[in-house]
N, C-alpha and C. Protein backbone atom coordinates (compact mmCIF):
# COMPACT_ATOMS: atom_id res chain seq x y z
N UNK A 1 109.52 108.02 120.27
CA UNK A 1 109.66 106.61 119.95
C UNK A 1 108.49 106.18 119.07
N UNK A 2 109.08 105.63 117.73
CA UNK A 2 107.58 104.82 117.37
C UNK A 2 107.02 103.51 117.57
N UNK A 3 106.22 103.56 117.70
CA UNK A 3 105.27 102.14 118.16
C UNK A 3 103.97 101.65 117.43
N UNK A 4 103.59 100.97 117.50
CA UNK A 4 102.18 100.38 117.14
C UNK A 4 101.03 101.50 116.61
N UNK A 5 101.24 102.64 117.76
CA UNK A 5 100.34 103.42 117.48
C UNK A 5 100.60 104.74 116.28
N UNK A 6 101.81 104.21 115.71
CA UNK A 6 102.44 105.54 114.66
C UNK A 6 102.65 104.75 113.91
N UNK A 7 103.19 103.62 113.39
CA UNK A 7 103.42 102.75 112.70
C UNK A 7 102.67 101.98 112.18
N UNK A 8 101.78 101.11 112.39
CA UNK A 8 100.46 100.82 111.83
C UNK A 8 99.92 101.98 110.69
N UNK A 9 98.74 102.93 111.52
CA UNK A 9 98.37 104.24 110.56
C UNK A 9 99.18 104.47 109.66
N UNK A 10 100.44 104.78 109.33
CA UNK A 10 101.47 105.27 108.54
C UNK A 10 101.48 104.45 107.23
N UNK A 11 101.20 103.20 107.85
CA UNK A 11 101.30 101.86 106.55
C UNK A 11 100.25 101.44 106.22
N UNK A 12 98.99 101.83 107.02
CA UNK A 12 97.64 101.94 106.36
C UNK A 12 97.12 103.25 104.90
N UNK A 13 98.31 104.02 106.26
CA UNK A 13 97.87 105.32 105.29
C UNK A 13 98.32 105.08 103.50
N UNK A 14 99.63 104.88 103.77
CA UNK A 14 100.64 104.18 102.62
C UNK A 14 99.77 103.60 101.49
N UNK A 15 99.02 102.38 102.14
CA UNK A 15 98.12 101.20 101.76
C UNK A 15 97.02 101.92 101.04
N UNK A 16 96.32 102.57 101.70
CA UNK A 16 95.03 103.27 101.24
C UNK A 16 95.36 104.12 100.03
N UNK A 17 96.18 105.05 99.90
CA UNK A 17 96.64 106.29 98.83
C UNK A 17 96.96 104.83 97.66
N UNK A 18 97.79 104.14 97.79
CA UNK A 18 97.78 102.94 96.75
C UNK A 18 96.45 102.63 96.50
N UNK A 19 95.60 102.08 97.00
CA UNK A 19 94.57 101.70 96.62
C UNK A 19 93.78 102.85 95.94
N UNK A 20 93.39 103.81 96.92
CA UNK A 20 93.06 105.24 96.22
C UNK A 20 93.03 105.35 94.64
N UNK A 21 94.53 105.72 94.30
CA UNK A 21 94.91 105.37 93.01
C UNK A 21 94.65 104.43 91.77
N UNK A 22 94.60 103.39 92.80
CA UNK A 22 94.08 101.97 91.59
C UNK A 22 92.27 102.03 91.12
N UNK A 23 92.13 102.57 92.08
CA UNK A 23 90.27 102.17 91.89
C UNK A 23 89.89 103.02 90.88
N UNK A 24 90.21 103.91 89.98
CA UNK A 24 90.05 104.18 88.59
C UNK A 24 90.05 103.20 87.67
N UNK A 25 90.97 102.58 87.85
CA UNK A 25 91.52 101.69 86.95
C UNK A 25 90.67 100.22 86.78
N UNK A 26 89.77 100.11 87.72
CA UNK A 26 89.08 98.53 87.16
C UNK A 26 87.92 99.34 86.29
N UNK A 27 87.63 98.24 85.52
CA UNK A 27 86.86 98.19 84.17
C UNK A 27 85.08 98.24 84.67
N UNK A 28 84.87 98.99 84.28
CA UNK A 28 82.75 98.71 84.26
C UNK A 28 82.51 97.69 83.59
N UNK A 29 81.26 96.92 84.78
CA UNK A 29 81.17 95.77 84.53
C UNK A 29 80.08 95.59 83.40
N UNK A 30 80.78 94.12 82.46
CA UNK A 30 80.16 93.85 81.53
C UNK A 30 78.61 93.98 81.50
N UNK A 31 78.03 93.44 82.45
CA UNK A 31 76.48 93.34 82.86
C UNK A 31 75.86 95.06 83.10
N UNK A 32 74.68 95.32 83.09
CA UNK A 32 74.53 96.46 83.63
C UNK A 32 73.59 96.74 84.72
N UNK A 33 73.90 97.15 85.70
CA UNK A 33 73.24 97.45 86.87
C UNK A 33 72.35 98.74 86.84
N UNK A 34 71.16 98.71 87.75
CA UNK A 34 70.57 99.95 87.45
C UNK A 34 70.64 100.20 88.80
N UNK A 35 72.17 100.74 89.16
CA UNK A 35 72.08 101.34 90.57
C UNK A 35 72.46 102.66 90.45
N UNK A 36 71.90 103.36 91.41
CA UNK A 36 72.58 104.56 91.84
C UNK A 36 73.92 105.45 92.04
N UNK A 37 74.50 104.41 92.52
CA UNK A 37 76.10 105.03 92.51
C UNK A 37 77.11 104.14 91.73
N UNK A 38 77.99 104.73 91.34
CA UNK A 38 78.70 103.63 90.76
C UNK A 38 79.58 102.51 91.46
N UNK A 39 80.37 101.81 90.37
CA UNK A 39 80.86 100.40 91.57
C UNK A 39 82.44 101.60 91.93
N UNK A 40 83.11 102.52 91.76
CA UNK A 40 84.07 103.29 92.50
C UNK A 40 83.50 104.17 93.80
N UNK A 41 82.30 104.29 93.66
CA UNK A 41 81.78 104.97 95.20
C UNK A 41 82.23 104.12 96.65
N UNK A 42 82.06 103.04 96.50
CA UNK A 42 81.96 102.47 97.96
C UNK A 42 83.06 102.06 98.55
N UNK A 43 84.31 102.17 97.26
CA UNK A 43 85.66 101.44 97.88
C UNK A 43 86.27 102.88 98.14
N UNK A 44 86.32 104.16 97.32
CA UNK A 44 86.90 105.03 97.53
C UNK A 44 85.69 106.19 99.15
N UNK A 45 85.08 105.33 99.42
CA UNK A 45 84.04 106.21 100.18
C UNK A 45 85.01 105.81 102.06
N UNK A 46 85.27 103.84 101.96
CA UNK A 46 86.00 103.32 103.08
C UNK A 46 87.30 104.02 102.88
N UNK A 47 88.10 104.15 101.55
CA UNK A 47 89.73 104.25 101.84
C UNK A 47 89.80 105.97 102.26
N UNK A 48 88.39 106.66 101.75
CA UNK A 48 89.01 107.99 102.64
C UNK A 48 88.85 108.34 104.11
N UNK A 49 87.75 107.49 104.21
CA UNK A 49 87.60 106.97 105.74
C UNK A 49 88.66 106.42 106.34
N UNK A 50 89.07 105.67 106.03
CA UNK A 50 90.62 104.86 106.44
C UNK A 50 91.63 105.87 106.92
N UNK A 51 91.56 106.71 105.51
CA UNK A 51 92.71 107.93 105.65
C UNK A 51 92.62 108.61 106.88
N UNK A 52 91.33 109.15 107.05
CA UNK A 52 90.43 110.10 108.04
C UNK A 52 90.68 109.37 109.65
N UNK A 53 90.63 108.35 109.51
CA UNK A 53 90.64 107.32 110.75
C UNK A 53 91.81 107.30 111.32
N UNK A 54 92.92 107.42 110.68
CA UNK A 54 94.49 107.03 110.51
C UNK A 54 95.34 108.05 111.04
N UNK A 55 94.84 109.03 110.00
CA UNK A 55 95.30 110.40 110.86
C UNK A 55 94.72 110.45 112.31
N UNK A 56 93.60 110.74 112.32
CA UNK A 56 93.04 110.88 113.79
C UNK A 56 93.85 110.40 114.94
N UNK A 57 94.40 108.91 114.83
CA UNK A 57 95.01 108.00 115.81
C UNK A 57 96.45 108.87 115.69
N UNK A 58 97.11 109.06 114.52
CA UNK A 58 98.96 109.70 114.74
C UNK A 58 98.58 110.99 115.53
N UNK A 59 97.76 111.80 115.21
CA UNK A 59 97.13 113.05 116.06
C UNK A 59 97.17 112.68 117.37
N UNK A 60 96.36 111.75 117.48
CA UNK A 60 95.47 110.97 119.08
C UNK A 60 97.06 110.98 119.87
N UNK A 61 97.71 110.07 119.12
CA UNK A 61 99.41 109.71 119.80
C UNK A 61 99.83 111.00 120.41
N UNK A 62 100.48 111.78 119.60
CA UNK A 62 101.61 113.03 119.49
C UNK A 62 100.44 113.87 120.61
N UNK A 63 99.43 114.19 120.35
CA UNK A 63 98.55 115.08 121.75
C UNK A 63 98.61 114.13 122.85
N UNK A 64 98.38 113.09 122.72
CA UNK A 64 98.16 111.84 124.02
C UNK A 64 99.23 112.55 124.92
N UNK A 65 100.99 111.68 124.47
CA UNK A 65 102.05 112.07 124.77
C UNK A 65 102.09 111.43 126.22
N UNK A 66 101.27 109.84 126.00
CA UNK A 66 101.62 109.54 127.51
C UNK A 66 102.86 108.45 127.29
N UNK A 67 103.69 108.27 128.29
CA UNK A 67 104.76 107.68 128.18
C UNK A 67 104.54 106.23 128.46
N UNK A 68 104.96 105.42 128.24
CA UNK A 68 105.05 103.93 128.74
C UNK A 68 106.60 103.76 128.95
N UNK A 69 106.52 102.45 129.88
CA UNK A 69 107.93 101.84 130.45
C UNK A 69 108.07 100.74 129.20
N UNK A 70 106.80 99.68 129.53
CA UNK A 70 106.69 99.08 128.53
C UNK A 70 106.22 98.96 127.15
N UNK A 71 107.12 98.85 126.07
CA UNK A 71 106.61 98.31 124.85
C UNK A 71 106.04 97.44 124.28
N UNK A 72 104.67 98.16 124.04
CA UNK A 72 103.54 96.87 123.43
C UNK A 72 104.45 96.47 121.75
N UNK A 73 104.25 94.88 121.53
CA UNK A 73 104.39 94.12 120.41
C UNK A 73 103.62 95.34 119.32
N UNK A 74 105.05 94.66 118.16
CA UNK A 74 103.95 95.96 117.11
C UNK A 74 102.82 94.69 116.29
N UNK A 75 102.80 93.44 116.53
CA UNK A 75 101.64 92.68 115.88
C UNK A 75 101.76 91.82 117.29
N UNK A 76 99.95 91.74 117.28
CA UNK A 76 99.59 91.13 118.55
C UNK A 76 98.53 89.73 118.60
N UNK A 77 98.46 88.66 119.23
CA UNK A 77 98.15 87.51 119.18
C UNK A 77 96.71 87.84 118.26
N UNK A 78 95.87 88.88 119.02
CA UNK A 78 94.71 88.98 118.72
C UNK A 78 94.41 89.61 117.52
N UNK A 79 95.08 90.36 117.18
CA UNK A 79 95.67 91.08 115.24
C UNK A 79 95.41 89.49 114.43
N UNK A 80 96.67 88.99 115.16
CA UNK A 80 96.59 87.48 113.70
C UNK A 80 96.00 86.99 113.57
N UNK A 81 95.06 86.69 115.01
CA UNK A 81 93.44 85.59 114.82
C UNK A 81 92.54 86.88 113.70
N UNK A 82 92.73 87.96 113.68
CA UNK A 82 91.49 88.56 113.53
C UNK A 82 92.13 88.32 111.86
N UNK A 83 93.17 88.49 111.16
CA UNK A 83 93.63 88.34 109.63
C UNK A 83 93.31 86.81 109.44
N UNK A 84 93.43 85.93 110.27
CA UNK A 84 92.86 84.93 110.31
C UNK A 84 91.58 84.81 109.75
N UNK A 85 91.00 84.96 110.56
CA UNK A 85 89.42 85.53 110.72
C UNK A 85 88.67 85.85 109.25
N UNK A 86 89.89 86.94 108.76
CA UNK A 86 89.65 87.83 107.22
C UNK A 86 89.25 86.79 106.15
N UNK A 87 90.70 86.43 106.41
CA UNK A 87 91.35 85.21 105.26
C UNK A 87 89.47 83.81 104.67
N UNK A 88 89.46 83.99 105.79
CA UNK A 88 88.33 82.99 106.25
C UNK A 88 86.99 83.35 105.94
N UNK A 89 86.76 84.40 105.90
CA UNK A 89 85.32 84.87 105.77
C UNK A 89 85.66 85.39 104.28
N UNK A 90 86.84 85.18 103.51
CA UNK A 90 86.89 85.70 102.23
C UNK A 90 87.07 84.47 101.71
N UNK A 91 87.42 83.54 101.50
CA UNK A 91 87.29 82.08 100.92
C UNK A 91 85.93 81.73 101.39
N UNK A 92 85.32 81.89 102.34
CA UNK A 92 84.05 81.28 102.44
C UNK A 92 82.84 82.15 101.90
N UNK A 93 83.15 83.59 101.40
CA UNK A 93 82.24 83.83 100.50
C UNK A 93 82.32 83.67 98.86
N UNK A 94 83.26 83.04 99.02
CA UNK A 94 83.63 82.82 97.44
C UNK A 94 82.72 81.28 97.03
N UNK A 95 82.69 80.51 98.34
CA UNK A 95 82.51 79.04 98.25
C UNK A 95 80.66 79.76 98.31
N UNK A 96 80.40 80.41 99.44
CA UNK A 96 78.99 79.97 99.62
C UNK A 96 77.81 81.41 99.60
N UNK A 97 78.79 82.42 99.43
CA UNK A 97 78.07 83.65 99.11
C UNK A 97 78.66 84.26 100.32
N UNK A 98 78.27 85.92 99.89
CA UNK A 98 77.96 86.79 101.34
C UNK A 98 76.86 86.43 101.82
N UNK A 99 75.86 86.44 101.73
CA UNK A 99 75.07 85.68 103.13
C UNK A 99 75.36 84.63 103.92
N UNK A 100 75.29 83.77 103.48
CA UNK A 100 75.62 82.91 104.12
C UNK A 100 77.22 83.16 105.00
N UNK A 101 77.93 83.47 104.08
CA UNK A 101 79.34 83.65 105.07
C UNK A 101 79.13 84.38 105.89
N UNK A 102 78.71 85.16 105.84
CA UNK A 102 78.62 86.49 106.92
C UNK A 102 77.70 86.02 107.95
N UNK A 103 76.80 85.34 107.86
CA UNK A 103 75.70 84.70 109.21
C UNK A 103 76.75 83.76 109.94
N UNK A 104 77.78 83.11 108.74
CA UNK A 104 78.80 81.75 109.71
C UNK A 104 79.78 82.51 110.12
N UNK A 105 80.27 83.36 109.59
CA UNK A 105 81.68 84.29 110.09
C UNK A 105 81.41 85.20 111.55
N UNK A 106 80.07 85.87 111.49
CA UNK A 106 79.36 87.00 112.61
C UNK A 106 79.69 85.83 113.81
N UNK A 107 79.23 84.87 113.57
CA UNK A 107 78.40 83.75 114.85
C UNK A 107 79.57 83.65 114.98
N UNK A 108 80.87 82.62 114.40
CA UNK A 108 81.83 82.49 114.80
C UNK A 108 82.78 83.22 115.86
N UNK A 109 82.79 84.36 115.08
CA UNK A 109 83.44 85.07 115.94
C UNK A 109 83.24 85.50 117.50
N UNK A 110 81.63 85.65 117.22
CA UNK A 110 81.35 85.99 118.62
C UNK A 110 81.01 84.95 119.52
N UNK A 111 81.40 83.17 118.85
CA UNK A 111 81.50 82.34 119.55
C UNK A 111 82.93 82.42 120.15
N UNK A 112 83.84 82.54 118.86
CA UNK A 112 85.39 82.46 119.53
C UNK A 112 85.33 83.30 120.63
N UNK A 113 84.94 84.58 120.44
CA UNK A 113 85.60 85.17 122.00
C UNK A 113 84.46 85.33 122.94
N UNK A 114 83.51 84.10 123.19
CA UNK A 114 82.72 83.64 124.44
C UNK A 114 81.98 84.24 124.55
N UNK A 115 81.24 84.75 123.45
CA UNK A 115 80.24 86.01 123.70
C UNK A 115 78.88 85.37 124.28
N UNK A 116 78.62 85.28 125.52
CA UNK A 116 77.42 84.83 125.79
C UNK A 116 75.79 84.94 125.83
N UNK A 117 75.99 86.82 125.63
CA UNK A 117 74.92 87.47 125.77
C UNK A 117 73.95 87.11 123.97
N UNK A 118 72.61 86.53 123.95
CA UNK A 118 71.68 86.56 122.16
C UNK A 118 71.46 87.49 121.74
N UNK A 119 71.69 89.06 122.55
CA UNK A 119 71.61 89.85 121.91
C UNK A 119 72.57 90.42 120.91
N UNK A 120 73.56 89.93 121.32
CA UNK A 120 74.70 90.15 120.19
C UNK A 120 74.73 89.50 118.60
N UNK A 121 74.03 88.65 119.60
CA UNK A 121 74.21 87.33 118.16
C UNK A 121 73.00 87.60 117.40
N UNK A 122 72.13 88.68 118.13
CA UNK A 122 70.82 88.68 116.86
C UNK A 122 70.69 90.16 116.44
N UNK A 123 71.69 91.10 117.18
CA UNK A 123 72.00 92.45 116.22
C UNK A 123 73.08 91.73 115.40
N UNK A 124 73.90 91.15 115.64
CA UNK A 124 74.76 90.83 114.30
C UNK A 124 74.27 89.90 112.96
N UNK A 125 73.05 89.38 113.07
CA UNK A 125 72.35 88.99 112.15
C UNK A 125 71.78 89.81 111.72
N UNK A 126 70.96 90.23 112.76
CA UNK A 126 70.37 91.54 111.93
C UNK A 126 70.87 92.70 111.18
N UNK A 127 72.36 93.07 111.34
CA UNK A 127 73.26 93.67 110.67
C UNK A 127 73.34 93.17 109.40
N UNK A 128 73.59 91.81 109.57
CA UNK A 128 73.61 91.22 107.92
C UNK A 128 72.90 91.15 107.20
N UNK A 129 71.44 90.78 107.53
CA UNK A 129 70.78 90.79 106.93
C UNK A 129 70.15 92.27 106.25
N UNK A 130 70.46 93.30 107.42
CA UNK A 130 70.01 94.83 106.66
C UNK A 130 71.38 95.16 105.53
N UNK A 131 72.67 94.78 105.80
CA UNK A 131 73.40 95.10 104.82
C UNK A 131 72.78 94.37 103.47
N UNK A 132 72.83 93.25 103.49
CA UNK A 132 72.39 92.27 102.30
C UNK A 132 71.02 93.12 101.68
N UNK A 133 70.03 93.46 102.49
CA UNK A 133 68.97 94.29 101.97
C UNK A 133 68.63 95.94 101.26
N UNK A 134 69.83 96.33 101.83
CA UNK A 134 70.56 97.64 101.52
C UNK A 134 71.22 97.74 100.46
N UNK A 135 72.00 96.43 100.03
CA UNK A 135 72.61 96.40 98.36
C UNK A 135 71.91 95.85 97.52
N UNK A 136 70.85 94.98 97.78
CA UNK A 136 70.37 94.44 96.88
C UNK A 136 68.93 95.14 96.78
N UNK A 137 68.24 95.98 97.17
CA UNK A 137 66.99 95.95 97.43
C UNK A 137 66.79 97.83 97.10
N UNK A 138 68.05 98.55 97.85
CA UNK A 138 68.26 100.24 97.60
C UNK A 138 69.13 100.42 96.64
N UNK A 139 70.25 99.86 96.81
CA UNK A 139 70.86 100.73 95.95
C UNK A 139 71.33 99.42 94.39
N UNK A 140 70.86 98.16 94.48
CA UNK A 140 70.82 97.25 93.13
C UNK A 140 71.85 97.22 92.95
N UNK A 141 73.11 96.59 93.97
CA UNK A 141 74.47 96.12 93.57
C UNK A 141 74.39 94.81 94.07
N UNK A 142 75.18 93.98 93.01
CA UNK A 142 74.90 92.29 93.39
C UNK A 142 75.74 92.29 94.48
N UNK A 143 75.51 91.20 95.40
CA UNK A 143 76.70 91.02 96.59
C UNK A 143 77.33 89.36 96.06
N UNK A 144 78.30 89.20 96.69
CA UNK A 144 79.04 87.96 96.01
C UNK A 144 77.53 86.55 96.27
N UNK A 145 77.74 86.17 95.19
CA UNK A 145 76.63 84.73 95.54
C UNK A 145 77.28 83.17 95.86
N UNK A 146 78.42 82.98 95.81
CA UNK A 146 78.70 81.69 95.87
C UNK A 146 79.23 81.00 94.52
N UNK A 147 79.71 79.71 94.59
CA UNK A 147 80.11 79.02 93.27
C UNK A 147 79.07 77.82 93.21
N UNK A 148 77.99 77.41 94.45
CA UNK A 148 77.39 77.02 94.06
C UNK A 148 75.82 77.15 93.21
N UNK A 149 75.70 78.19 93.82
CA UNK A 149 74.21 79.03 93.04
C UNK A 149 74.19 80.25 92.74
């Protein structure tokens, strides 16, 4: 029977080999960066990861081979908040940068689902802030800045 757990991967996998494909195809940017890797390293570095990830889980299934009575939903309440979620932290870095979005998006989230413990909330800053320092500081790729500055 397929389910959630064969179906998903399959259309990620789908998704990714498309993308795969396309990321030749955008143009070097007008400006010139003096970074290290180019701007096709980091998208084709996640989608083979993706791939790698994807398989693992149809594998994980077919060896699993445990049965259920019940059928889990193939999209689930907590799926849509989280595309939600996406949608949201990608218009709001357009408005106010990746930093900033990413300090309001991190917090958010781990307000939405009641996260009570500060340690969460100050490794996930601190996540951001080492990513933000990691592109701009090692390897000299701009990160989105905002439309206001």
């Amino acid at each position: 029977m397929l389910n959630r757990e064969v179906i998903f991967p399959v259309i990620l996998i789908a998704f990714s080999a498309v993308v795969l494909a396309l990321i030749p195809q955008f143009q070097m940017p007008l400006y010139s960066q003096d970074a290290s890797v180019g701007a096709k390293f980091f998208p084709t570095v996640i989608i083979l990861g993706q791939i790698a990830i994807c398989i693992a889980l149809i594998v994980q299934h077919f060896v699993k081979k445990v049965e259920t009575t019940e059928a889990k939903a193939i999209v689930s309440k907590m799926s849509l908040l989280g595309l939600v979620f996406l949608v949201l932290y990608a218009v709001l870095i357009s408005v106010v940068g990746y930093l900033i979005a990413s300090l309001i998006s991190f917090t958010g989230y781990l307000v939405f689902l009641k996260v009570k413990k500060p340690l969460y909330y100050i490794v996930a800053w601190v996540f951001v802030f080492a990513i933000y320092y990691l592109f701009a500081k090692v390897f000299f790729i701009s990160l989105p800045e905002g439309m206001f500055y």
